[in-house]
Protein backbone atom coordinates (compact mmCIF):
# COMPACT_ATOMS: atom_id res chain seq x y z
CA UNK A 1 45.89 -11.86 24.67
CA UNK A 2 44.92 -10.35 21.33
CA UNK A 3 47.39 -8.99 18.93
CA UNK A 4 48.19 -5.43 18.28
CA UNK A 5 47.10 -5.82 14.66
CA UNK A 6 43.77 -7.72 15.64
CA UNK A 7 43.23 -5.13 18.40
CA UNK A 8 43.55 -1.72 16.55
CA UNK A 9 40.92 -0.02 14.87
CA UNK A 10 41.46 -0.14 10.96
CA UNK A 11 39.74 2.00 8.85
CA UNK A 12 38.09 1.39 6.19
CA UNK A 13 39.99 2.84 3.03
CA UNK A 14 38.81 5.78 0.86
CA UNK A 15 38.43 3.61 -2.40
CA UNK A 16 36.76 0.72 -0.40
CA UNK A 17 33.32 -0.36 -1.54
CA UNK A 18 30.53 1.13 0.91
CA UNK A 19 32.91 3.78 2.46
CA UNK A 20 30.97 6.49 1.49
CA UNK A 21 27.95 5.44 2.48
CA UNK A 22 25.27 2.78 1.21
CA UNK A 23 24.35 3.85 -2.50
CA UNK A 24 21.47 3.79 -4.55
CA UNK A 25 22.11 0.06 -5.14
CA UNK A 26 22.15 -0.79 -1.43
CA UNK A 27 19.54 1.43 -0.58
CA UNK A 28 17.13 0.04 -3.73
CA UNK A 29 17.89 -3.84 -2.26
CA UNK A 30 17.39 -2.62 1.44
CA UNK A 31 14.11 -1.30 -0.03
CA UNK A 32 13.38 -5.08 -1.48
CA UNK A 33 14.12 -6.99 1.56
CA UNK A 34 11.56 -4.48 3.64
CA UNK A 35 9.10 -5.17 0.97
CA UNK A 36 9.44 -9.36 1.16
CA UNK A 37 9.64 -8.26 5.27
CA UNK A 38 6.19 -6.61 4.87
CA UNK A 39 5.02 -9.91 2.43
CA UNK A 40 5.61 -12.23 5.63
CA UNK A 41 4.44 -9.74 8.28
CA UNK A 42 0.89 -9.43 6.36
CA UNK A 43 1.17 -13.33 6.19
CA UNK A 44 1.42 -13.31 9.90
CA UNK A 45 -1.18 -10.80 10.47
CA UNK A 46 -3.48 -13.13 8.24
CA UNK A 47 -3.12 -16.08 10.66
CA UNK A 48 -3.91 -14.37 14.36
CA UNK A 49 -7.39 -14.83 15.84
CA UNK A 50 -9.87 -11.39 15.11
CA UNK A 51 -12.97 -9.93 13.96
CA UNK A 52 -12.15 -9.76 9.84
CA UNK A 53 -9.94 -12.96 10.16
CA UNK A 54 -12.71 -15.24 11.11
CA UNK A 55 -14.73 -13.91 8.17
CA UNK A 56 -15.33 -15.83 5.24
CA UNK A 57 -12.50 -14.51 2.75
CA UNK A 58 -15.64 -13.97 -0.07
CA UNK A 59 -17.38 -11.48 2.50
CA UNK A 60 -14.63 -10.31 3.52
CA UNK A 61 -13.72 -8.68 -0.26
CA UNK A 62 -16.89 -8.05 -1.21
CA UNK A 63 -17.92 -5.97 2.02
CA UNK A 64 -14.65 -4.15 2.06
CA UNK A 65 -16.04 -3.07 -1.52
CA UNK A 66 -19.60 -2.50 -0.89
CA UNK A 67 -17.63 -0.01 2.26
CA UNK A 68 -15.46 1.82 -0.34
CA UNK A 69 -18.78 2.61 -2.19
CA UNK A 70 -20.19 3.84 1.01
CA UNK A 71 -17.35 6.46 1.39
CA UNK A 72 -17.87 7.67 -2.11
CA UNK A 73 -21.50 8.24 -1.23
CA UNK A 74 -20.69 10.44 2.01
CA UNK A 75 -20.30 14.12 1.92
CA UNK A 76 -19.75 15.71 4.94
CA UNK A 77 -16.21 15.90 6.74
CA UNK A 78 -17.74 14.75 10.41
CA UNK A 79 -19.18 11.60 8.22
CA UNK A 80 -16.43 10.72 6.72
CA UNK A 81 -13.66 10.80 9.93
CA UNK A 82 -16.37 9.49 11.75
CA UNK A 83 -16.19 6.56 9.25
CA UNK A 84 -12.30 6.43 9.37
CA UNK A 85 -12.55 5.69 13.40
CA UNK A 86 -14.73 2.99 12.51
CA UNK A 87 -12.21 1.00 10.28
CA UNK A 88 -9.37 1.86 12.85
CA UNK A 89 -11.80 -0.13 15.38
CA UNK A 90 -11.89 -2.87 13.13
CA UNK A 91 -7.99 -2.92 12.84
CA UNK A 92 -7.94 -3.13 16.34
CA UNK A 93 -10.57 -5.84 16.53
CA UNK A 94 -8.59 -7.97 13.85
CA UNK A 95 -5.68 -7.64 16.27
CA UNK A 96 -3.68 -5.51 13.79
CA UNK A 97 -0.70 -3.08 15.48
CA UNK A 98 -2.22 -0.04 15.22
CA UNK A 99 1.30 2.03 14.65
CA UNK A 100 2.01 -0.76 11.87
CA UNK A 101 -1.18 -0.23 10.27
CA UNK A 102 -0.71 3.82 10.34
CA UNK A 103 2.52 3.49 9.00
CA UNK A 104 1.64 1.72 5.70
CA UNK A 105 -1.61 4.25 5.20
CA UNK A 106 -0.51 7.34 6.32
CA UNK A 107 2.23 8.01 3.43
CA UNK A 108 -1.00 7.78 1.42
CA UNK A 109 -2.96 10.27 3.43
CA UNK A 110 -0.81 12.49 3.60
CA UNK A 111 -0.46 12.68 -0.19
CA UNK A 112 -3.83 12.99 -0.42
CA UNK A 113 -3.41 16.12 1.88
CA UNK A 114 -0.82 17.76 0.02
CA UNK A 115 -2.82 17.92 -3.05
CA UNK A 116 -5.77 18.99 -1.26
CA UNK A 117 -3.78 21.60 -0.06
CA UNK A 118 -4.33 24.33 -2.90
CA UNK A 119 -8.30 24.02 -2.19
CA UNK A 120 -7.69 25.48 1.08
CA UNK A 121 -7.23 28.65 0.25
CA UNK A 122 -9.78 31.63 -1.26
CA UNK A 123 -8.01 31.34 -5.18
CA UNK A 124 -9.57 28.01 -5.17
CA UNK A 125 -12.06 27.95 -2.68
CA UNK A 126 -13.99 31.18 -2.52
CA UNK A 127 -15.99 31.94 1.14
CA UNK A 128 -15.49 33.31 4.29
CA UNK A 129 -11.90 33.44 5.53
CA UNK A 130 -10.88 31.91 8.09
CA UNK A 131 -7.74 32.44 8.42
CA UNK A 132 -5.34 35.21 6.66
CA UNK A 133 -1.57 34.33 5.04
CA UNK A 134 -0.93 37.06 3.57
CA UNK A 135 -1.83 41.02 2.31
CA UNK A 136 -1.14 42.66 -0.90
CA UNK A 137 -1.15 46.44 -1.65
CA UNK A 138 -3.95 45.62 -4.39
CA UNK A 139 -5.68 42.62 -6.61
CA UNK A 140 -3.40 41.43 -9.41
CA UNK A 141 -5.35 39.85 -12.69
CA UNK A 142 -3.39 37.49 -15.04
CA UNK A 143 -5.01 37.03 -18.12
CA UNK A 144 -8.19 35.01 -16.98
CA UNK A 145 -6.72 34.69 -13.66
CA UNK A 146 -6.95 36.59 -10.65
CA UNK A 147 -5.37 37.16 -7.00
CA UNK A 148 -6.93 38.83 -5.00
CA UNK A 149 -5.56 41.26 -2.70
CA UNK A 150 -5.88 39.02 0.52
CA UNK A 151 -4.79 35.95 0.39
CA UNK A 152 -6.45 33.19 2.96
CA UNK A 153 -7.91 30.32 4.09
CA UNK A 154 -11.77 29.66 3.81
CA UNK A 155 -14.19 28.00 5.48
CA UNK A 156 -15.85 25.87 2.04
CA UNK A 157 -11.94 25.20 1.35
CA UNK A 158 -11.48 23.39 4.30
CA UNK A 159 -14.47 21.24 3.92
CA UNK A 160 -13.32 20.35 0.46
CA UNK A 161 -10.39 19.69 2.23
CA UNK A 162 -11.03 17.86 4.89
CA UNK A 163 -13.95 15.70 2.21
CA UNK A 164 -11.07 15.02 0.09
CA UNK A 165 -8.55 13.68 2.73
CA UNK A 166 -11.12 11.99 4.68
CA UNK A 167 -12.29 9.87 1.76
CA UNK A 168 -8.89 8.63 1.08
CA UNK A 169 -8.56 7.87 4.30
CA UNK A 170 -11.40 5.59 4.70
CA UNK A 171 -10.55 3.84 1.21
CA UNK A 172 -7.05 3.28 1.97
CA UNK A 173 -7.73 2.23 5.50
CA UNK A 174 -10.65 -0.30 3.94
CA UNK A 175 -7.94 -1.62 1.25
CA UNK A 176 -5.08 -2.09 3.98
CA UNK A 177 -7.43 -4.02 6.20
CA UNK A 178 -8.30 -6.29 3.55
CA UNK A 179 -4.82 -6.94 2.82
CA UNK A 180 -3.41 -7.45 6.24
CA UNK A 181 -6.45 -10.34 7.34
CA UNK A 182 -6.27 -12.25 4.15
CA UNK A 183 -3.44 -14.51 2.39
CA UNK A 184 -2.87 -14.02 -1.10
CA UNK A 185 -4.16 -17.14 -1.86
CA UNK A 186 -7.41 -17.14 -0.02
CA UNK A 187 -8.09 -13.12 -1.94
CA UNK A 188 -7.17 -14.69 -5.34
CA UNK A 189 -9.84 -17.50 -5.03
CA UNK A 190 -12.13 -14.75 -3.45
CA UNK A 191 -12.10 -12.89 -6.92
CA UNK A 192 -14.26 -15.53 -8.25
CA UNK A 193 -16.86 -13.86 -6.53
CA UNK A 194 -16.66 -11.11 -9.03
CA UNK A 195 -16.39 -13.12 -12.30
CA UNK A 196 -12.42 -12.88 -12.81
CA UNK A 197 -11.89 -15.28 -15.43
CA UNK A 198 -9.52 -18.24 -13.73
CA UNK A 199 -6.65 -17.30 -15.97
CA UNK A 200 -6.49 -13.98 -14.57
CA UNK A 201 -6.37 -15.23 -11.41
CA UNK A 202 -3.85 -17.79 -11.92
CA UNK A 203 -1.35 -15.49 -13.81
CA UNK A 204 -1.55 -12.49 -10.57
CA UNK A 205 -1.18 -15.75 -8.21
CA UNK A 206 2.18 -17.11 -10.23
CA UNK A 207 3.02 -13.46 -10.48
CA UNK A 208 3.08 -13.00 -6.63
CA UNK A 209 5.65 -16.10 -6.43
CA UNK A 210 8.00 -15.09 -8.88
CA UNK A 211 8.17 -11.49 -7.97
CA UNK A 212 9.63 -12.56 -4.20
CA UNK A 213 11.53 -15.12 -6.33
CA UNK A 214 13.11 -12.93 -8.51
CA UNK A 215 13.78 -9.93 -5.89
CA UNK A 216 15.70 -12.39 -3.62
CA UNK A 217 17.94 -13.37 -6.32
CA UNK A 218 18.37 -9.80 -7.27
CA UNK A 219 19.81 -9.30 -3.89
CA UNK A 220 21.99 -12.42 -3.65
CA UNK A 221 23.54 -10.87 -7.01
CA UNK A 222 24.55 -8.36 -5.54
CA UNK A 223 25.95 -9.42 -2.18
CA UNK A 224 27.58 -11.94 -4.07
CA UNK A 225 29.58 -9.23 -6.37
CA UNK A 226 29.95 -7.04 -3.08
CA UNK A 227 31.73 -9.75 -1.15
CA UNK A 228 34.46 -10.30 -3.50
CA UNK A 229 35.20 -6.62 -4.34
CA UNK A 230 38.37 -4.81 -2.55
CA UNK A 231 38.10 -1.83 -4.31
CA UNK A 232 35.15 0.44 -5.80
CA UNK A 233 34.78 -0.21 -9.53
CA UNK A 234 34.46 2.29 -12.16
CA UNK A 235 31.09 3.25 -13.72
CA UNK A 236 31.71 1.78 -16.91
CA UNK A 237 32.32 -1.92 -14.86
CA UNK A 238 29.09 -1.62 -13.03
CA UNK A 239 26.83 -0.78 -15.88
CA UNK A 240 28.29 -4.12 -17.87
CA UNK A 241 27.73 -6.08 -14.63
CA UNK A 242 24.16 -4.62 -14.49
CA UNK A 243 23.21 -5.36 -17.72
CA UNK A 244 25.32 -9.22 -17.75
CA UNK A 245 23.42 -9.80 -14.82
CA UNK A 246 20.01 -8.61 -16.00
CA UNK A 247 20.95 -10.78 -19.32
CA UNK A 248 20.91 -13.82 -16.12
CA UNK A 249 17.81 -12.69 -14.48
CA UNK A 250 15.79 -12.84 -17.30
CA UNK A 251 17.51 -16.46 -18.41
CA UNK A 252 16.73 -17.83 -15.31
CA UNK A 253 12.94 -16.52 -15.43
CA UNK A 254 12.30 -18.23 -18.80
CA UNK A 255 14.11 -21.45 -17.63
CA UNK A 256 11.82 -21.35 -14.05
CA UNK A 257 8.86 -20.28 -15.95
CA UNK A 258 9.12 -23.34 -18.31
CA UNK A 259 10.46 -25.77 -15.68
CA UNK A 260 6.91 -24.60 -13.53
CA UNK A 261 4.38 -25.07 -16.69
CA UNK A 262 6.04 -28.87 -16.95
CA UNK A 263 5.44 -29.32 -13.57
CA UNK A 264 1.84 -28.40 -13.52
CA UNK A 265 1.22 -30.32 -16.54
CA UNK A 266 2.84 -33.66 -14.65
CA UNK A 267 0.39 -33.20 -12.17
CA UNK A 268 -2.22 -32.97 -14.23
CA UNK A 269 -3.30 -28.87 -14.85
CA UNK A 270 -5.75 -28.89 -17.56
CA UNK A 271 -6.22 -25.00 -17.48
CA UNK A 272 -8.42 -24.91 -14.08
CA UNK A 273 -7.35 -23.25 -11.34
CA UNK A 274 -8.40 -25.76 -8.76
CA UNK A 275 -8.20 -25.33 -4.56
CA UNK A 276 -7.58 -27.90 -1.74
CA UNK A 277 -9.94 -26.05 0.69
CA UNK A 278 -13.35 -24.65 0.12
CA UNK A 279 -14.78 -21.57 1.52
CA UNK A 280 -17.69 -21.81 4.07
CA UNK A 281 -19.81 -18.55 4.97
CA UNK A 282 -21.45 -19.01 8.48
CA UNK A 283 -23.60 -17.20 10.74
CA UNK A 284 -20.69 -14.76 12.18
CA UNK A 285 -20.77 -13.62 8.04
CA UNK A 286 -24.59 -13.09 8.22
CA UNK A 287 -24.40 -10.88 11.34
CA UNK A 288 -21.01 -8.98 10.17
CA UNK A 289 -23.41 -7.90 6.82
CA UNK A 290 -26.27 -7.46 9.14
CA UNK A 291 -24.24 -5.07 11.44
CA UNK A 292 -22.74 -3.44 8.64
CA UNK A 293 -25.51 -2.53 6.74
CA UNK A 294 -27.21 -0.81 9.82
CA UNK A 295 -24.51 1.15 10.63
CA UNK A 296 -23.73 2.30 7.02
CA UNK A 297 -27.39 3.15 6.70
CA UNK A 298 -27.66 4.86 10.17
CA UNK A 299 -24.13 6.75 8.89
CA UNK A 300 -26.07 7.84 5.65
CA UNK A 301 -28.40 9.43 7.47
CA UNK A 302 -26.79 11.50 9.67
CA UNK A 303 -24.46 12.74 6.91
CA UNK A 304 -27.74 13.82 5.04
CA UNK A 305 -28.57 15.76 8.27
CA UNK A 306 -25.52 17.48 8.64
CA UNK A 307 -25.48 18.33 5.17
CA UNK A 308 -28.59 20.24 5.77
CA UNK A 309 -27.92 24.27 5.86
């Protein structure tokens, strides 16, 4: 048998932290734990068994840009959504979650759509309409600008459109796939590929580390200070706690940063970024640029024929 006390509902006082709701500290921290959520989910999605996965991690970069290129150098709307179905067939084939992989590019997208939107219509996009929005009683002029008496969409602002969006879409598609199928580590030593210097490489690599470092400690600050709080503290309290324990963060960086550099130099780090594994390109790499080649040649051909008036 419970107690009255321990059985009855309480709630939670006015003044009490979090009774009005999380706030922008809470929601900025919830925000950091999704993001070091998303770090080990693409960690995950680098280890299953698919099509860019068993890649080499060199081809896989440098073929994800030679792609991107091949975007730029499409011009026609079918082309270009055409191409965006092809990289959403390799996200399937690198057994990626489709929804997942929507979710982190479509935010994107749809930015690119919303400033393509102005194209659409006949003050940008001059042509035939296609559809009307509106009717004035006459054309209105504006210094050197002009609107015209009907406003609407047109057909050439569409295609702009539609180029626009699609292009993003394939680019930001391309980008997330390379992202999601390869650890940090193995894209790093990929770079070399390109001529990064090795310090470069080295400082984005420690860079990674630190940054998860230094948001999870972030957080623990806070729950700490949130756990022993019984009431909500004035604005003037916060801000001294947020800048005492920013004064912290940035102690405990320099101290870490210089306890890691001794470390490396214990174990011998001359200045040579140096790897335990070595990368091996096989067949399956010579057929994936084989393949890939054809079809972005075949693809540049047929956008040149629907280009044609």
């Amino acid at each position: 048998m419970l107690p009255d006390w321990l059985a009855q509902a309480n709630p939670v006082p006015a003044g009490a932290p979090g009774a009005g709701g999380p706030g922008f500290v809470e929601r900025t921290l919830d925000r950091t734990a999704g993001l070091l959520r998303g770090t080990c989910l693409a960690e995950s999605a680098a280890a299953r068994r698919g099509l860019f996965q068993a890649l080499d991690p060199r081809v896989r970069l440098v073929s994800v840009l030679g792609l991107m290129v091949w975007a730029s150098l499409l011009a026609s709307p079918v082309s270009l959504w055409a191409a965006y179905l092809l990289v959403l067939l390799l996200a399937a084939a690198s057994a990626l979650p489709l929804r997942g992989f929507l979710g982190r590019t479509w935010p994107l997208i749809l930015v690119a759509g919303a400033v393509a939107l102005p194209a659409l219509s006949n003050l940008v996009s001059p042509g035939r309409p296609v559809l009307i929005l509106a009717r004035l009683a006459r054309a209105h002029a504006f210094g050197p600008y002009r609107l015209p008496a009907t406003l609407a969409v047109t057909g050439p602002g569409l295609r702009v459109a539609a180029t626009l969006t699609g292009r993003v879409a394939v680019s930001v598609s391309l980008a997330a796939l390379l992202a999601l199928t390869t650890r940090w580590s193995d894209l790093l030593r990929a770079l070399a590929v390109l001529r990064v210097p090795g310090l470069f490489i080295l400082i984005l690599a420690m860079a990674n580390r630190f940054l998860a470092l230094l948001l999870r400690l972030a957080r623990d600050f806070h729950l700490a200070r949130r756990s022993r709080l019984l009431r909500r503290d004035s604005a003037g309290d916060g801000q001294r706690w947020l800048a005492s324990r920013i004064a912290s963060l940035f102690g405990r960086t320099w101290f870490l940063a210089q306890e890691v550099h001794s470390a490396m130099l214990a174990r011998g780090y001359s200045g040579e970024v140096r790897s335990l594994s070595a990368f091996r390109a096989g067949k399956a790499d010579g057929l994936w640029c084989l393949l890939a080649t054809l079809v972005c040649a075949a693809m540049l051909a047929a956008d040149r024929i629907l280009l044609r008036p």
